[in-house]
Protein backbone atom coordinates (compact mmCIF):
# COMPACT_ATOMS: atom_id res chain seq x y z
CA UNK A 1 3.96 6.50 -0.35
CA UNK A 2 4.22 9.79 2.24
CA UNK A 3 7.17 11.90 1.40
CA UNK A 4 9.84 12.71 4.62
CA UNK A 5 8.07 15.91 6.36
CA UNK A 6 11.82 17.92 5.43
CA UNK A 7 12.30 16.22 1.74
CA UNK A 8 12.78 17.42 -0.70
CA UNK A 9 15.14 20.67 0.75
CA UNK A 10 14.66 24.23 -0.49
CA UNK A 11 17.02 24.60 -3.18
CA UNK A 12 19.34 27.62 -4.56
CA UNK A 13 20.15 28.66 -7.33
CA UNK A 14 23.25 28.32 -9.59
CA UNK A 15 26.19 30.50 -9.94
CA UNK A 16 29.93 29.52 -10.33
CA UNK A 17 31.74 30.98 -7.18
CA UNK A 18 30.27 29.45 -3.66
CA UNK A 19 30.82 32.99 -2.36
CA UNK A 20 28.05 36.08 -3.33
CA UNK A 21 31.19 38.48 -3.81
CA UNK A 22 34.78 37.77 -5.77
CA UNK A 23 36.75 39.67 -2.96
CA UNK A 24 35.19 36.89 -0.54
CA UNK A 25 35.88 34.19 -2.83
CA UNK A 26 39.86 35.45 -3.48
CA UNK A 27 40.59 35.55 0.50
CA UNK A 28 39.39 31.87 0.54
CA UNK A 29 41.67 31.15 -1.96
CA UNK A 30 44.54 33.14 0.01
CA UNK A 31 43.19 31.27 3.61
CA UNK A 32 43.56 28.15 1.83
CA UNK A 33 47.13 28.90 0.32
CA UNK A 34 48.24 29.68 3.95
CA UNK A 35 46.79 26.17 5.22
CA UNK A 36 48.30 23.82 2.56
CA UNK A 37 51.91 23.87 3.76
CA UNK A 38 50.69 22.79 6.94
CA UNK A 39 47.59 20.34 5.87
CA UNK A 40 50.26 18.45 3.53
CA UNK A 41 52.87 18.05 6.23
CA UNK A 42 50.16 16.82 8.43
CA UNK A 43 48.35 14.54 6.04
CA UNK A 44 51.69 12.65 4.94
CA UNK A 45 52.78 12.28 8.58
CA UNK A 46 49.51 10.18 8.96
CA UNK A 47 50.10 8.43 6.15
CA UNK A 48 53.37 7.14 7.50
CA UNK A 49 51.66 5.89 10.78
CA UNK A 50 49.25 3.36 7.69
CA UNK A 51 50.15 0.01 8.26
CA UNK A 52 53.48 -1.17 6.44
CA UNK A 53 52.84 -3.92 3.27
CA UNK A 54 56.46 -3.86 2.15
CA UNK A 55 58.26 -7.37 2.42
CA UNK A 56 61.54 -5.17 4.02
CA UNK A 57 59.62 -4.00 6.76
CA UNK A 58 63.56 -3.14 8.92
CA UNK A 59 64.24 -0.99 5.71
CA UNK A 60 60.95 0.51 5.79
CA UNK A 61 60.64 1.62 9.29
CA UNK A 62 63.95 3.02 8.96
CA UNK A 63 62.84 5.33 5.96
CA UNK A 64 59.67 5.86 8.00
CA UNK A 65 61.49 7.46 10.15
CA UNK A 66 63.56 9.65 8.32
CA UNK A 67 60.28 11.23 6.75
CA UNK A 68 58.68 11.78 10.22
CA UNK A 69 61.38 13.71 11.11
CA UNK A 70 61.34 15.80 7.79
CA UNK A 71 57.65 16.08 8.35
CA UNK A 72 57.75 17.28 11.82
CA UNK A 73 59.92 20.24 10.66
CA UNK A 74 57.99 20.54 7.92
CA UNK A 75 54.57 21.07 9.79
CA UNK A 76 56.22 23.59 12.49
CA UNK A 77 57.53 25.45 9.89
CA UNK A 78 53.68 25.72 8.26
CA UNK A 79 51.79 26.54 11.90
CA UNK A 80 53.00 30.31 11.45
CA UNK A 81 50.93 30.36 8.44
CA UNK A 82 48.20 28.04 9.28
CA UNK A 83 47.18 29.85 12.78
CA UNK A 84 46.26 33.14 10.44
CA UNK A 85 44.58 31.37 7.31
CA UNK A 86 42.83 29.37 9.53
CA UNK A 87 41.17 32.73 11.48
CA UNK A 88 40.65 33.88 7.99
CA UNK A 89 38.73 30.73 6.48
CA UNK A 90 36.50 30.18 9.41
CA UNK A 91 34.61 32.89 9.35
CA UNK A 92 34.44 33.17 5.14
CA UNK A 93 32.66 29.84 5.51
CA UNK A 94 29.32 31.55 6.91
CA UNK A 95 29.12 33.48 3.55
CA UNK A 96 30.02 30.57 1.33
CA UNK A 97 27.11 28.05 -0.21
CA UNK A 98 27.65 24.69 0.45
CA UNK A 99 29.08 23.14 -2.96
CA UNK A 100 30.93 24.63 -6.32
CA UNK A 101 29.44 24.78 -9.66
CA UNK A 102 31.01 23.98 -13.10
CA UNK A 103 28.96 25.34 -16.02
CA UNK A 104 29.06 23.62 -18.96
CA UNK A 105 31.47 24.65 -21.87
CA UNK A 106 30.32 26.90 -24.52
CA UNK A 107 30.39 23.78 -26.92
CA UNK A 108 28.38 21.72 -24.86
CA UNK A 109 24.29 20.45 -26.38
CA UNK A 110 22.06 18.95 -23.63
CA UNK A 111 19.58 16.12 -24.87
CA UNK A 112 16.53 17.35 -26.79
CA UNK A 113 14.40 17.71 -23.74
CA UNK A 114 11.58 14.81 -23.31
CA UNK A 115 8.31 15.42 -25.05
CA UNK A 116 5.60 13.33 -24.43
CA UNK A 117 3.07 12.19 -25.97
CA UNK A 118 5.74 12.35 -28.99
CA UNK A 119 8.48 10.28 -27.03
CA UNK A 120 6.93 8.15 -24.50
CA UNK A 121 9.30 6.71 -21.94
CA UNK A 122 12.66 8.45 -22.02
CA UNK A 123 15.57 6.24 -20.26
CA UNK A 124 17.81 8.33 -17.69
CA UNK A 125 21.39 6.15 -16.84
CA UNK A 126 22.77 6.51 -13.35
CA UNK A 127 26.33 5.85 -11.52
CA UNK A 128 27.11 6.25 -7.93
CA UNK A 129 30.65 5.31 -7.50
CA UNK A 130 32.74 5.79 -4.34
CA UNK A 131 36.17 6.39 -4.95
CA UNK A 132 37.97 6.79 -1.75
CA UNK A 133 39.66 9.88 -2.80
CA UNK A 134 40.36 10.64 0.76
CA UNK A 135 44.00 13.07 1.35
CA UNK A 136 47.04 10.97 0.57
CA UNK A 137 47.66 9.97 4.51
CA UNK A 138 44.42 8.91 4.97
CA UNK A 139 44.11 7.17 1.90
CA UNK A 140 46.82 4.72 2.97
CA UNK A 141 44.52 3.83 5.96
CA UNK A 142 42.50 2.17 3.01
CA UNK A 143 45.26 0.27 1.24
CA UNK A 144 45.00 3.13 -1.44
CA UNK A 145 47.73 5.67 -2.41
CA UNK A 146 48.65 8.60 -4.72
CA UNK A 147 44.77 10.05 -4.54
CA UNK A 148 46.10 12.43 -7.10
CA UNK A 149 47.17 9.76 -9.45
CA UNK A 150 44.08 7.65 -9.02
CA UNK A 151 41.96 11.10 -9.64
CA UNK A 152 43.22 11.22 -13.31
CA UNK A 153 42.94 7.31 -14.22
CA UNK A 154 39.26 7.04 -12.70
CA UNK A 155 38.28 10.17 -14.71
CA UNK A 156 40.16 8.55 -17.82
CA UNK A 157 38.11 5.18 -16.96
CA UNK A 158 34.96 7.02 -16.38
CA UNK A 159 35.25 8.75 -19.89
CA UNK A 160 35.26 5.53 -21.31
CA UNK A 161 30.82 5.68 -20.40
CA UNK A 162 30.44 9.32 -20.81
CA UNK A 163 31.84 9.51 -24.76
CA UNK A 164 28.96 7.25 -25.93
CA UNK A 165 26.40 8.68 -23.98
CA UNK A 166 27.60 12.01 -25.61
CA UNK A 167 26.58 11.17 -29.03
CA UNK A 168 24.05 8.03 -28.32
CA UNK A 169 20.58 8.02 -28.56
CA UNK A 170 18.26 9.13 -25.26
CA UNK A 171 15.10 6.66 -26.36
CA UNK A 172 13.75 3.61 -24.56
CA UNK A 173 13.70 -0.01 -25.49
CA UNK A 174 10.08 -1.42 -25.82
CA UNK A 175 10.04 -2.82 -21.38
CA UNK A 176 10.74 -6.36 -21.19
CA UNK A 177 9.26 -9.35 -19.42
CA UNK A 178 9.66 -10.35 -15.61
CA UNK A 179 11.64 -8.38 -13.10
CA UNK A 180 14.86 -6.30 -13.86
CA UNK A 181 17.45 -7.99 -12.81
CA UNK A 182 21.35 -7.25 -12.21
CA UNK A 183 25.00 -8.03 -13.81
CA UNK A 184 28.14 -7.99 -12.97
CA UNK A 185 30.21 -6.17 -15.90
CA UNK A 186 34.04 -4.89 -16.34
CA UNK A 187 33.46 -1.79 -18.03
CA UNK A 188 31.44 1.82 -17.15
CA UNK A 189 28.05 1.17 -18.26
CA UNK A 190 27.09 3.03 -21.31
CA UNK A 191 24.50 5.93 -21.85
CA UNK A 192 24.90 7.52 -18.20
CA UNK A 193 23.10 10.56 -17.74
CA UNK A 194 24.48 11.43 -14.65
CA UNK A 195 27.46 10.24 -12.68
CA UNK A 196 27.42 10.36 -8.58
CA UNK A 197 30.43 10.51 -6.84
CA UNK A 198 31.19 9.69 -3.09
CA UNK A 199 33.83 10.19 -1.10
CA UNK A 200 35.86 12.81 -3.33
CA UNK A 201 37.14 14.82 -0.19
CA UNK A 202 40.42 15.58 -1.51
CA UNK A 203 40.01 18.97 -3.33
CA UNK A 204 42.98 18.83 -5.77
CA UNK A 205 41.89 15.29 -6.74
CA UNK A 206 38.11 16.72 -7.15
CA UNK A 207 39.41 19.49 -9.53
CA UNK A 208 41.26 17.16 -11.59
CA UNK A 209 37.75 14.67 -12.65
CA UNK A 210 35.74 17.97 -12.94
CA UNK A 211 38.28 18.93 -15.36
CA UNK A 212 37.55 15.31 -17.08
CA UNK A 213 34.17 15.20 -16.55
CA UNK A 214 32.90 18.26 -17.92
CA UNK A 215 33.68 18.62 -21.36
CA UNK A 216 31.88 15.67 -22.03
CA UNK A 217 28.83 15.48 -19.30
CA UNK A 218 27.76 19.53 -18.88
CA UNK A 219 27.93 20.87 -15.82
CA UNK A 220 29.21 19.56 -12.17
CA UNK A 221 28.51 19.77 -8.25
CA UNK A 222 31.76 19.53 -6.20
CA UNK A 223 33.30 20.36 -2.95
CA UNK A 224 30.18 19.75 -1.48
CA UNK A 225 29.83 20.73 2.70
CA UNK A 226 28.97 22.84 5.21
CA UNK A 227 32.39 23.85 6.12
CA UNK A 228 33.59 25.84 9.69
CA UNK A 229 31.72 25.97 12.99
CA UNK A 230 28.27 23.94 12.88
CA UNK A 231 25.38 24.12 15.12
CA UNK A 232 26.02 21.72 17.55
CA UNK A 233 28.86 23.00 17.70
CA UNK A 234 31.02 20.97 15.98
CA UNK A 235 34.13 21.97 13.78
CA UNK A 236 34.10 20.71 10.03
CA UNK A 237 36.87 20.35 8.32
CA UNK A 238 36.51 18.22 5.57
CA UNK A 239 33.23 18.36 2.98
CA UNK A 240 30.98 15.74 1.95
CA UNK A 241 32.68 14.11 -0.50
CA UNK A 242 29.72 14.01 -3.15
CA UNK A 243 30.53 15.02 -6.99
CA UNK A 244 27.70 15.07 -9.52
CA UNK A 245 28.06 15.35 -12.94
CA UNK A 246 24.90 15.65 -14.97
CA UNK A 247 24.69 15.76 -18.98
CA UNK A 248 21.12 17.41 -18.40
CA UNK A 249 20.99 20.96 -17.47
CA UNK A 250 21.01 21.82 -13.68
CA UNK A 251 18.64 24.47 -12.89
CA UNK A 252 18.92 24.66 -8.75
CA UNK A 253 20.57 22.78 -5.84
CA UNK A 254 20.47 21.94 -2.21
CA UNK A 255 22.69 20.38 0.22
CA UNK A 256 21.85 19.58 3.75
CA UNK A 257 23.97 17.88 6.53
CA UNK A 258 23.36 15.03 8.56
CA UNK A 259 23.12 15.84 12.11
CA UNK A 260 24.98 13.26 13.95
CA UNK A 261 28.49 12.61 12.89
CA UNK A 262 30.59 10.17 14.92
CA UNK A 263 34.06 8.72 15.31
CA UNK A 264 35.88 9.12 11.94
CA UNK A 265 33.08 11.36 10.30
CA UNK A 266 32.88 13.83 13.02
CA UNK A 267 35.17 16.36 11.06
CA UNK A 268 33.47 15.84 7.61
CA UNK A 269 30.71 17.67 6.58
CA UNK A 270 28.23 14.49 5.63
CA UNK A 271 25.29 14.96 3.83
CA UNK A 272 22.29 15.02 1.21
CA UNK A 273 23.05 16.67 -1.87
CA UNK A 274 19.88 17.12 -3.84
CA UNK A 275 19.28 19.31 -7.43
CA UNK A 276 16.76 19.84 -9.92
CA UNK A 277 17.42 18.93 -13.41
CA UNK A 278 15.92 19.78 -16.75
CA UNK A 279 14.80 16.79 -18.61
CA UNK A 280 11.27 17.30 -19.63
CA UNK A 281 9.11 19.77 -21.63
CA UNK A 282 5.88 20.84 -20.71
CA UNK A 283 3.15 23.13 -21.99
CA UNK A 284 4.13 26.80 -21.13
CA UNK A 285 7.70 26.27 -20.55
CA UNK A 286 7.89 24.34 -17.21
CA UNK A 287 10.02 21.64 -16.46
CA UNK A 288 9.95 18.66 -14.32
CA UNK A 289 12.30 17.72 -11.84
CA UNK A 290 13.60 13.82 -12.00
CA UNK A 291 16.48 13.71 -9.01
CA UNK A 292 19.33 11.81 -9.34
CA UNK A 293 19.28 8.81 -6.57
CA UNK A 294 20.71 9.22 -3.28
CA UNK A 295 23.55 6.92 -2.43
CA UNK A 296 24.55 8.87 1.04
CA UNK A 297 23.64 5.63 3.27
CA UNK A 298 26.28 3.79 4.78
CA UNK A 299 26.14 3.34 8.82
CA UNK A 300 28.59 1.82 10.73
CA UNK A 301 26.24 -0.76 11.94
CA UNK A 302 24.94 -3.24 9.48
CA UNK A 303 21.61 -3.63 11.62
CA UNK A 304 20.79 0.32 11.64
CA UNK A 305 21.79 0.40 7.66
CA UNK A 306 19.42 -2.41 6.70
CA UNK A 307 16.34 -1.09 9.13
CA UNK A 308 17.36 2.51 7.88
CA UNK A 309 13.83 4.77 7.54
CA UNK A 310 14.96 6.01 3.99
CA UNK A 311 13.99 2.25 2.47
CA UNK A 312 10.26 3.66 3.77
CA UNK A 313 10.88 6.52 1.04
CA UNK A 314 13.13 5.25 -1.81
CA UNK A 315 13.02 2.39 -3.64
CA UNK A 316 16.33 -0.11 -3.77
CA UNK A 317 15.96 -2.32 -6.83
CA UNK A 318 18.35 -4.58 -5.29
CA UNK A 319 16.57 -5.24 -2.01
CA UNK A 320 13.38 -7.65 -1.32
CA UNK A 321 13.27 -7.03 2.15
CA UNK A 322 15.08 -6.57 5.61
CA UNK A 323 18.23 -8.36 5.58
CA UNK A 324 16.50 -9.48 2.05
CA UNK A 325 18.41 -8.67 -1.24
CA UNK A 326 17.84 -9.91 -4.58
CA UNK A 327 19.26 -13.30 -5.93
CA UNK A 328 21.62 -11.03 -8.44
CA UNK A 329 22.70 -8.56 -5.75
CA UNK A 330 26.05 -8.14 -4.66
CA UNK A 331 28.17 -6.67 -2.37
CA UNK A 332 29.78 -3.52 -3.02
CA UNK A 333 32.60 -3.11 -0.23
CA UNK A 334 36.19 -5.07 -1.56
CA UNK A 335 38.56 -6.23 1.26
CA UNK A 336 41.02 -3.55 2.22
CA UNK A 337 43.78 -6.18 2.46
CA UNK A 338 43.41 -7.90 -1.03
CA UNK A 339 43.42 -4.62 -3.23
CA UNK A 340 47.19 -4.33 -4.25
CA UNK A 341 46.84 -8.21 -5.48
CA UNK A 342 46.90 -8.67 -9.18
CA UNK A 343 43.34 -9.90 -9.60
CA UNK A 344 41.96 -7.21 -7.76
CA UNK A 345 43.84 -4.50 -9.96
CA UNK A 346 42.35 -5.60 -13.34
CA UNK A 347 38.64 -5.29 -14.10
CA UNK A 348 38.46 -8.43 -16.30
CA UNK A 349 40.14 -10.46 -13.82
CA UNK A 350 37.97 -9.73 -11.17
CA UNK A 351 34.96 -9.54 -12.17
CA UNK A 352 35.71 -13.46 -13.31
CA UNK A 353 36.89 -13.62 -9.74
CA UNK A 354 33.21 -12.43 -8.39
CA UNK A 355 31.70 -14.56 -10.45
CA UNK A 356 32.85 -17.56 -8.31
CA UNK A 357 31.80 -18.11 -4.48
CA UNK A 358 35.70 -18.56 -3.90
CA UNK A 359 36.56 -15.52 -5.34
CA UNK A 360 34.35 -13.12 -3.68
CA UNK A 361 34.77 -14.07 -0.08
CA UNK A 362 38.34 -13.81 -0.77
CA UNK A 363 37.56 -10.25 -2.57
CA UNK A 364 34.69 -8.91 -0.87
CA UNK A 365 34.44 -7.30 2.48
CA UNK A 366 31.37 -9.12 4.97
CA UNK A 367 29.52 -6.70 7.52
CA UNK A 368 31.15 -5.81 10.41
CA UNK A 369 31.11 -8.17 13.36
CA UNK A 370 28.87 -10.87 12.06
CA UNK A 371 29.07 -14.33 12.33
CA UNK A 372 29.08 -17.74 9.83
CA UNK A 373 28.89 -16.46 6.18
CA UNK A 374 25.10 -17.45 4.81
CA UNK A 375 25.30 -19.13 1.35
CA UNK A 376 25.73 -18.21 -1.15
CA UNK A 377 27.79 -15.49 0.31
CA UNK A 378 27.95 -12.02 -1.51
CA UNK A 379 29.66 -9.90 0.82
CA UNK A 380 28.22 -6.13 2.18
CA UNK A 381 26.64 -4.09 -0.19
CA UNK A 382 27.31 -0.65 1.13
CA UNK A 383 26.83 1.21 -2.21
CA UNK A 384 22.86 2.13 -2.70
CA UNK A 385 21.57 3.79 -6.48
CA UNK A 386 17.55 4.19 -5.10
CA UNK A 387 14.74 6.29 -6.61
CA UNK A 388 11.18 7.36 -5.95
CA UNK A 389 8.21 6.61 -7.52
CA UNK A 390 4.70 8.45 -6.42
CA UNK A 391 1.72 6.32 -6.93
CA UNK A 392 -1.00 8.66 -9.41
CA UNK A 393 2.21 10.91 -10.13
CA UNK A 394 3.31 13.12 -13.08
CA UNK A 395 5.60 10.40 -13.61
CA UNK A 396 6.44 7.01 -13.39
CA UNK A 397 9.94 5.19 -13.14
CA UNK A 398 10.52 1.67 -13.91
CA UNK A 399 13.65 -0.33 -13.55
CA UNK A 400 14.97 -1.41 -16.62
CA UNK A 401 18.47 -2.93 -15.12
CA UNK A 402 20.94 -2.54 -12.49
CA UNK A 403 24.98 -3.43 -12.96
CA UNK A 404 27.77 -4.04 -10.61
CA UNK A 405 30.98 -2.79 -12.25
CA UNK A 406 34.84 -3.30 -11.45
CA UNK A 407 36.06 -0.93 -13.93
CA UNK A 408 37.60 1.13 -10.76
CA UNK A 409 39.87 -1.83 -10.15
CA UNK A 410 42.54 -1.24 -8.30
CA UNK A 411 41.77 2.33 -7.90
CA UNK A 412 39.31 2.32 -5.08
CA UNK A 413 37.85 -0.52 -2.70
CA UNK A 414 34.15 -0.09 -3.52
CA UNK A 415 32.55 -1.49 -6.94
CA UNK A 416 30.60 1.01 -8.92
CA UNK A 417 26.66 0.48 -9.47
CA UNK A 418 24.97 1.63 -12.40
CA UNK A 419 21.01 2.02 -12.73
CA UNK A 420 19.14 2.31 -15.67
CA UNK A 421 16.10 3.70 -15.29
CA UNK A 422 12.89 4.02 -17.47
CA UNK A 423 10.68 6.83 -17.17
CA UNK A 424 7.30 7.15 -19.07
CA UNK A 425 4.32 9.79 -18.70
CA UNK A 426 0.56 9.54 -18.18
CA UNK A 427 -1.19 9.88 -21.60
């Protein structure tokens, strides 16, 4: 298997503040103080233009439109300050790299790095969770409020993995018979390694899981994008979206955008976040460079996302072929207009409700604009945890099992997917 002629990108290394100077990175800080008043205003007048799912809806337009009005005022009041911070932050962006780092805490112990031929295999745990945190406005647009409030319960669910894998064991399990296969589970998985996060744009709610994450992972990748004036040119406004927290040391990092943004992406910074990671000892002090899997595939069409090129490259345990998927696979997308019910706010509740062919086509989004659903009927898996394998390389990875979780119930409308993945070395 031929690697992409561009992969993998030329990485930087780490340091804390995106900017090479602190004056820089203080009049971003001031730019972005002067946009807020303004950005708020804006987002919440969007929000009240979401579609209405109170039973009064007389009552509720009327109180929509007393907040319009407030907002309005609200937002011309702001422009005074938003025309100068936003002539300050563009041009601070061509000095800024494209994401934020989080070191570790001083109390913080890594794994014993891998050491073959005394350990084997060494078993790495992956999530890649999309959680919608979108601003508050836009949010709605989803079925989803409060982005702030569902920032701190998905970082107190997501602790519920992360404190195992903090003081459990990094070995392997002797590899079983037959092909991996999949389950459908109502918790985090346990033992995760690292923990990739989609769709995080809202920076408040991205400081408050780094602030959760950390202390028990090690160090984190946020506000991730190429923000400002693009080549192209096109104006980006919003980043990436992509957290990853990694209880392995990061040593370097690279981010790179995709080219063609349309319709509702065109103002987010979409991309490929890539970093090296220190997992394995070798004679003389290097280190080898297992990625974490990239989950940044999601086209509007489902015909483009299932011929994609990147299946060519990667590996999708779930997937047998074109339009193909595995017998366990599911679909990953929830419906939009099902999410405030009370099944779809518990995690036990519906992943009993998944279970059943009832449940998920009442629970589970289908690709856009097809026809009859084929049976059995698993709805559109959107979410993607892929790796790469090189035949006659250093290393070699091995499925051990894949899980669909609804522990996010209720707080976003994608299921989470969890990968564990089994490394060994050559003798």
């Amino acid at each position: 298997m031929q690697s992409p002629p561009d992969w993998p990108p030329t990485p930087g290394g780490l340091r804390p503040s995106p900017f090479p100077h602190p004056a820089l990175h203080a009049l971003h800080r001031l730019a972005r103080a002067l946009l807020f008043p303004a950005y708020w205003a804006l987002d919440q007048l969007l929000g009240c233009g979401a579609p209405l799912a109170r039973a009064n809806h007389r009552r509720a337009l009327r109180a929509a439109a007393g907040a319009v009005g407030a907002l309005l005022l609200l937002l011309l009041a702001g422009l005074p300050l938003a025309l100068p911070g936003l002539l300050l932050w563009l041009p601070l962006q061509a000095w800024r790299r494209p994401f934020c780092y989080r070191p570790p805490p001083e109390c913080w112990a890594p794994p014993a790095p891998w050491r073959p031929p005394a350990e084997p295999a060494r078993c790495f745990g992956f999530l890649s969770a999309n959680l919608c945190l979108l601003p508050d406005g836009l949010a709605r647009f989803n079925n989803l409020r409060h982005s702030q409030r569902r920032a701190e319960a998905m970082g107190a669910v997501l602790l519920a993995g992360l404190r195992p894998s903090r003081y459990g064991t990094t070995g392997c399990s002797p590899p079983g018979p037959g092909t991996p296969g999949g389950t459908l589970i109502a918790a985090v998985p346990t033992g995760l390694d690292f923990v990739c996060l989609q769709e995080v744009f809202d920076l408040r709610a991205a400081h408050r899981l780094v602030g959760r994450l950390a202390p028990y992972l090690g160090p984190v990748l946020y506000d991730v994008g190429s923000f400002g004036l693009q080549p192209g040119p096109h104006l980006k406004l919003l980043g990436s979206g992509l957290l990853l927290a990694s209880r392995y040391p990061l040593l370097r990092a690279a981010f790179r955008s995709f080219p063609q943004a349309r319709r509702e992406d065109a103002l987010a910074s979409k991309g490929l976040l890539s970093a090296q990671v220190r997992g394995k000892s070798q004679r003389g002090g290097a280190t080898a460079r297992p990625r974490p899997p990239s989950a940044g595939l999601s086209p509007a069409d489902h015909a483009e996302e299932q011929e994609h090129e990147l299946f060519s490259h990667f590996r999708d345990p779930c997937r047998l072929g074109t339009r193909r998927e595995q017998p366990w696979a599911l679909g990953t997308l929830l419906n939009t207009s099902t999410l405030r019910h009370s099944v779809a706010c518990s995690s036990e509740m519906l992943r009993r409700a998944l279970e059943q062919e009832e449940g998920r086509h009442r629970y589970l989004a289908g690709p856009p604009g097809e026809g009859p659903r084929t049976k059995p009927w698993r709805g559109r898996r959107v979410d993607y945890v892929m790796y790469r394998g090189v035949a006659g390389g250093p290393l070699s990875p091995e499925v051990e099992h894949v899980t669909f979780s609804t522990a996010l119930a209720g707080l976003t409308d994608h299921l989470a997917v969890g990968l564990r993945l089994r490394v060994s070395a050559p003798p």
